[in-house]
Protein backbone atom coordinates (compact mmCIF):
# COMPACT_ATOMS: atom_id res chain seq x y z
CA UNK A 1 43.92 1.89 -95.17
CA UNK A 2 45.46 0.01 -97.55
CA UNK A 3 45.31 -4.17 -97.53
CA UNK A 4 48.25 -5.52 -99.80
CA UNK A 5 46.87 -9.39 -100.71
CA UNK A 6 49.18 -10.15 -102.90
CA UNK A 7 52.26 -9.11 -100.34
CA UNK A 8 50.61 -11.51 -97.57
CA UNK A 9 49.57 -14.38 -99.54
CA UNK A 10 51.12 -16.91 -97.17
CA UNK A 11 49.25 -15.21 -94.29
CA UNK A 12 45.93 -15.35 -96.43
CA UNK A 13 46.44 -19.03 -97.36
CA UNK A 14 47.41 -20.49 -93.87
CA UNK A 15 43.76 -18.73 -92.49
CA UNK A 16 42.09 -20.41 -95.35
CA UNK A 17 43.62 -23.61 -94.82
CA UNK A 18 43.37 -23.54 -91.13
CA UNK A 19 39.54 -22.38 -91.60
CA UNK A 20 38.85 -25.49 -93.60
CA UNK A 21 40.76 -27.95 -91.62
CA UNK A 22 38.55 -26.37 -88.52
CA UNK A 23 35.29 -27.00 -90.37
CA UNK A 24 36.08 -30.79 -91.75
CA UNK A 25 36.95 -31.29 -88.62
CA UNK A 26 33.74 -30.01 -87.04
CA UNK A 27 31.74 -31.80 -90.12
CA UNK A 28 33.53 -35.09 -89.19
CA UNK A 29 32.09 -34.90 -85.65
CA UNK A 30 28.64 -33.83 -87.24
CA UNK A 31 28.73 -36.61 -89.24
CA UNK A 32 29.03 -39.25 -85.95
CA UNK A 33 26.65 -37.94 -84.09
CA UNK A 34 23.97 -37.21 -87.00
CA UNK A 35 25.06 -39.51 -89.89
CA UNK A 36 25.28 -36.28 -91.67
CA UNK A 37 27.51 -33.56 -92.42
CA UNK A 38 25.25 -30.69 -90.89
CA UNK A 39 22.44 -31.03 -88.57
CA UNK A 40 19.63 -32.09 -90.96
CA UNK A 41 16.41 -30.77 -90.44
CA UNK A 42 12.96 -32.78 -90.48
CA UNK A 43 12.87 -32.37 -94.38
CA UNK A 44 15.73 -34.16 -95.25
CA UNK A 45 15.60 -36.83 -92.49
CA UNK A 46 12.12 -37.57 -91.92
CA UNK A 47 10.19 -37.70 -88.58
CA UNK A 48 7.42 -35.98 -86.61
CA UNK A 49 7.39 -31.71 -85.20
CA UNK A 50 4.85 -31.14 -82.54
CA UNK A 51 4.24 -27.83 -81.72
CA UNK A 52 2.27 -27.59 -78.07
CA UNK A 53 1.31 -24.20 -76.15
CA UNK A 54 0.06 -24.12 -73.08
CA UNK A 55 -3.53 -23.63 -72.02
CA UNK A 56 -3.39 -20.16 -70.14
CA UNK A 57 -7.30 -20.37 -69.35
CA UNK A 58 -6.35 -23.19 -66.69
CA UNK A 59 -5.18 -21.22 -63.38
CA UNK A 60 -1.53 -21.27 -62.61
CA UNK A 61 -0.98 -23.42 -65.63
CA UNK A 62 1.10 -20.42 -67.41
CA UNK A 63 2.68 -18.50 -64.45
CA UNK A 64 6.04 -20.35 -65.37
CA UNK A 65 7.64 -20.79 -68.39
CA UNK A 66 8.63 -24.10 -69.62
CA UNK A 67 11.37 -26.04 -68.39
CA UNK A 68 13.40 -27.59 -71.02
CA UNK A 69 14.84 -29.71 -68.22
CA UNK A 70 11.50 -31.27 -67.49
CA UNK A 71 10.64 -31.74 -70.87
CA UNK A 72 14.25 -33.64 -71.48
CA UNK A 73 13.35 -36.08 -68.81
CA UNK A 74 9.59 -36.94 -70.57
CA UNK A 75 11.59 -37.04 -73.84
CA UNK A 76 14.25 -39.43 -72.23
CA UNK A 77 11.42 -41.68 -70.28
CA UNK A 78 9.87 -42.09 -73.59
CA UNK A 79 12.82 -43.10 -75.47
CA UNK A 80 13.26 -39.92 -77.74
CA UNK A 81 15.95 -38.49 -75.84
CA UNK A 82 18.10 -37.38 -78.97
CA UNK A 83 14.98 -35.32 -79.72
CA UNK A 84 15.04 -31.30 -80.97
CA UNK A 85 13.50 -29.28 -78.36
CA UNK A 86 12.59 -25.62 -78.25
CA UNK A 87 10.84 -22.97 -75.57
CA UNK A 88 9.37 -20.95 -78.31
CA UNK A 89 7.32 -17.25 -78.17
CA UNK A 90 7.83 -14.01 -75.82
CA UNK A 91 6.35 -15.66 -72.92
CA UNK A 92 7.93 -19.13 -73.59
CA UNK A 93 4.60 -21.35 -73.15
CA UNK A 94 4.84 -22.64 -76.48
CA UNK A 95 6.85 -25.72 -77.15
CA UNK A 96 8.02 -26.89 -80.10
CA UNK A 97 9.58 -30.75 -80.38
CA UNK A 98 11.35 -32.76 -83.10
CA UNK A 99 11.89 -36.03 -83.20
CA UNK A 100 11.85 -39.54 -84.94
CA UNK A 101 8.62 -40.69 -86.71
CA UNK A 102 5.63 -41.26 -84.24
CA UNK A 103 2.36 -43.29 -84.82
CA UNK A 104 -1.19 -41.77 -83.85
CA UNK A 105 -0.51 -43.74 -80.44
CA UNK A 106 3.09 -42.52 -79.49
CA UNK A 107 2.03 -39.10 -80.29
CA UNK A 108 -1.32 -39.76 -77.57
CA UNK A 109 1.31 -41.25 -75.20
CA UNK A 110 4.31 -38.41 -75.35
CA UNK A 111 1.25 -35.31 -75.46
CA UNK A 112 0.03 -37.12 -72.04
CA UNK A 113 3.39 -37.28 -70.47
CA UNK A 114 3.91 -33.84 -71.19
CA UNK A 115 0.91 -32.87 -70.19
CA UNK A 116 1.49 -34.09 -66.80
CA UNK A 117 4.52 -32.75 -66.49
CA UNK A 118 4.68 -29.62 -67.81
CA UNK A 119 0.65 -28.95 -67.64
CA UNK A 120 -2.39 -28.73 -69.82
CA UNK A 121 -1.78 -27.80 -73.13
CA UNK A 122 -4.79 -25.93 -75.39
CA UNK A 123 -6.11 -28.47 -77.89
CA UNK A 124 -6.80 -25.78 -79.84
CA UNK A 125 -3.26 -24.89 -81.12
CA UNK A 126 -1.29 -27.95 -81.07
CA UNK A 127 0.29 -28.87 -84.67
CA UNK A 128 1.64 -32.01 -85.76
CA UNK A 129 3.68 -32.48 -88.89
CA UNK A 130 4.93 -35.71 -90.08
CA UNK A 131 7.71 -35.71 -93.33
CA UNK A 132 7.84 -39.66 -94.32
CA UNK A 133 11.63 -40.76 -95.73
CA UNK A 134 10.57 -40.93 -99.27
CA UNK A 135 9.50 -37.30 -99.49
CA UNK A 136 12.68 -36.67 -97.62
CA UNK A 137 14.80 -38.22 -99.68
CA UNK A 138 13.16 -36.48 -102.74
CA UNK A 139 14.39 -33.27 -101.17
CA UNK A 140 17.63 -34.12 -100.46
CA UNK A 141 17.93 -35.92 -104.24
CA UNK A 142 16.72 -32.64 -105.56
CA UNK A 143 18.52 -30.35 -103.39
CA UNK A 144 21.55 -31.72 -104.55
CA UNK A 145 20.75 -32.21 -108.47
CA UNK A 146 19.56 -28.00 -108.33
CA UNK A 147 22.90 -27.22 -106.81
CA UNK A 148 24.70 -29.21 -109.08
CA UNK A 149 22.86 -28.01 -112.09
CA UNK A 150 23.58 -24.49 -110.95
CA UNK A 151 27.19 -24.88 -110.56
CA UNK A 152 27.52 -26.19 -114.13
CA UNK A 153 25.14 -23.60 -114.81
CA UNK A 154 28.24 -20.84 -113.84
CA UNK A 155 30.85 -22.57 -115.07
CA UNK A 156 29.36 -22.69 -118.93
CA UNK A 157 28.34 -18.81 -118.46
CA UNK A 158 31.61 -17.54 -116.93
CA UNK A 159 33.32 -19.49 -119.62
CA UNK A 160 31.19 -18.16 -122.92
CA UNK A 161 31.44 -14.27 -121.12
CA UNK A 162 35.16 -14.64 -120.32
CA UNK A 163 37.21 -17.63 -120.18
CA UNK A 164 37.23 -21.45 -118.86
CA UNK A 165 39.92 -21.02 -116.62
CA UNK A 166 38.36 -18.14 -114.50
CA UNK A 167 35.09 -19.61 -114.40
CA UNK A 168 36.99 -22.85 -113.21
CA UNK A 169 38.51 -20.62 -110.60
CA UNK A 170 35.09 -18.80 -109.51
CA UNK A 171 33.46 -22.39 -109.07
CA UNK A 172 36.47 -23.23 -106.76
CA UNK A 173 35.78 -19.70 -104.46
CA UNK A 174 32.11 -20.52 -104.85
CA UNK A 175 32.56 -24.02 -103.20
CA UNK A 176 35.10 -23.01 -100.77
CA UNK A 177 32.79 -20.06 -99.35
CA UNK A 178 29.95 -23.04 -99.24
CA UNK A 179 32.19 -25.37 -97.34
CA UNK A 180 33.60 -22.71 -95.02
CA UNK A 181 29.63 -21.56 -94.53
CA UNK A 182 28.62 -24.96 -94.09
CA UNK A 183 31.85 -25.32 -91.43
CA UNK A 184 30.09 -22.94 -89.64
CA UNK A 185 26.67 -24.19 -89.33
CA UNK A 186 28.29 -27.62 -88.24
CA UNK A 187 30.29 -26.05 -85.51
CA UNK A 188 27.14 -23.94 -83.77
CA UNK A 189 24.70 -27.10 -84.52
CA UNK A 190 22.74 -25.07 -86.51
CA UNK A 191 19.93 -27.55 -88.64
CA UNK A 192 20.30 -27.37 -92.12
CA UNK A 193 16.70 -27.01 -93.97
């Protein structure tokens, strides 16, 4: 099978250009509902994961899985409803939730409510991980300033190995792959970490 580019260049442009109009587009909508571009993850925003699995020693505390539904309406009655929540592991007893920064008490208070609701969870494996803004911002800072340095990076070798105007033209494929990629992750919701 042959593909003739060259012949259907129009065709191959308009899908680019449609492509990237689809994913600003879906990045503009990202960016109103997270302040972001993509979905960004607890690293680059800041806030608190709790990971909770059920006690299964308790009787009939495990014979369900875990209703995201319920755990929406503890999230909502404690004023996290915009909150990251997950049914994790084969026999989904495991819960995983992000959300904004908690103190030691909010923690106490949303681990009771969810307690009662859901059941009792085993002390045992619950993890809590809080990521502070500054650290967050440090990644994002340095995120940026190693992607950056990396596309300056190609654009000085591709120049010295061949010539300026190719490696201008490689950085321009390189960032429209990236956008297109990114386009992707906004439209799915995926979280960017």
């Amino acid at each position: 099978m042959k593909l003739n580019v060259i012949k259907q260049r129009r065709l191959w442009w308009t899908i680019s250009v449609v492509v990237i109009l689809a994913c600003a587009i879906a990045m503009a909508i990202s960016f109103a509902r997270f302040n972001a571009p993509l979905r960004p993850s607890l690293d680059f925003v800041g806030g608190t994961r709790l990971q909770l699995e059920l006690d299964c020693s308790v009787p009939g505390n495990c014979d369900q899985p875990i209703d995201i539904a319920e755990v929406r309406e503890v999230m909502n009655a404690q004023g996290l409803g915009n909150s990251s929540i997950q049914v994790v592991g084969q026999q989904k007893h495991t819960l995983s939730v992000r959300t904004k920064a908690l103190d030691v008490e909010q923690r106490t208070q949303l681990q009771s409510a969810l307690s009662k609701a859901i059941g009792r969870f085993d002390p045992q494996s619950i993890q809590i991980d809080t990521i502070g803004p500054t650290i967050s911002q440090e990644l994002l800072t340095s995120g940026l300033l190693a992607l950056i340095v990396s596309f300056f990076g190609i654009i000085v070798y591709l120049s010295v190995r061949f010539q300026f105007d190719y490696a201008l033209f490689a950085i321009v494929a390189l960032f429209h792959d990236a956008f297109i990629t990114a386009g992707v992750f906004a439209v799915l919701g995926l979280v960017a970490s």
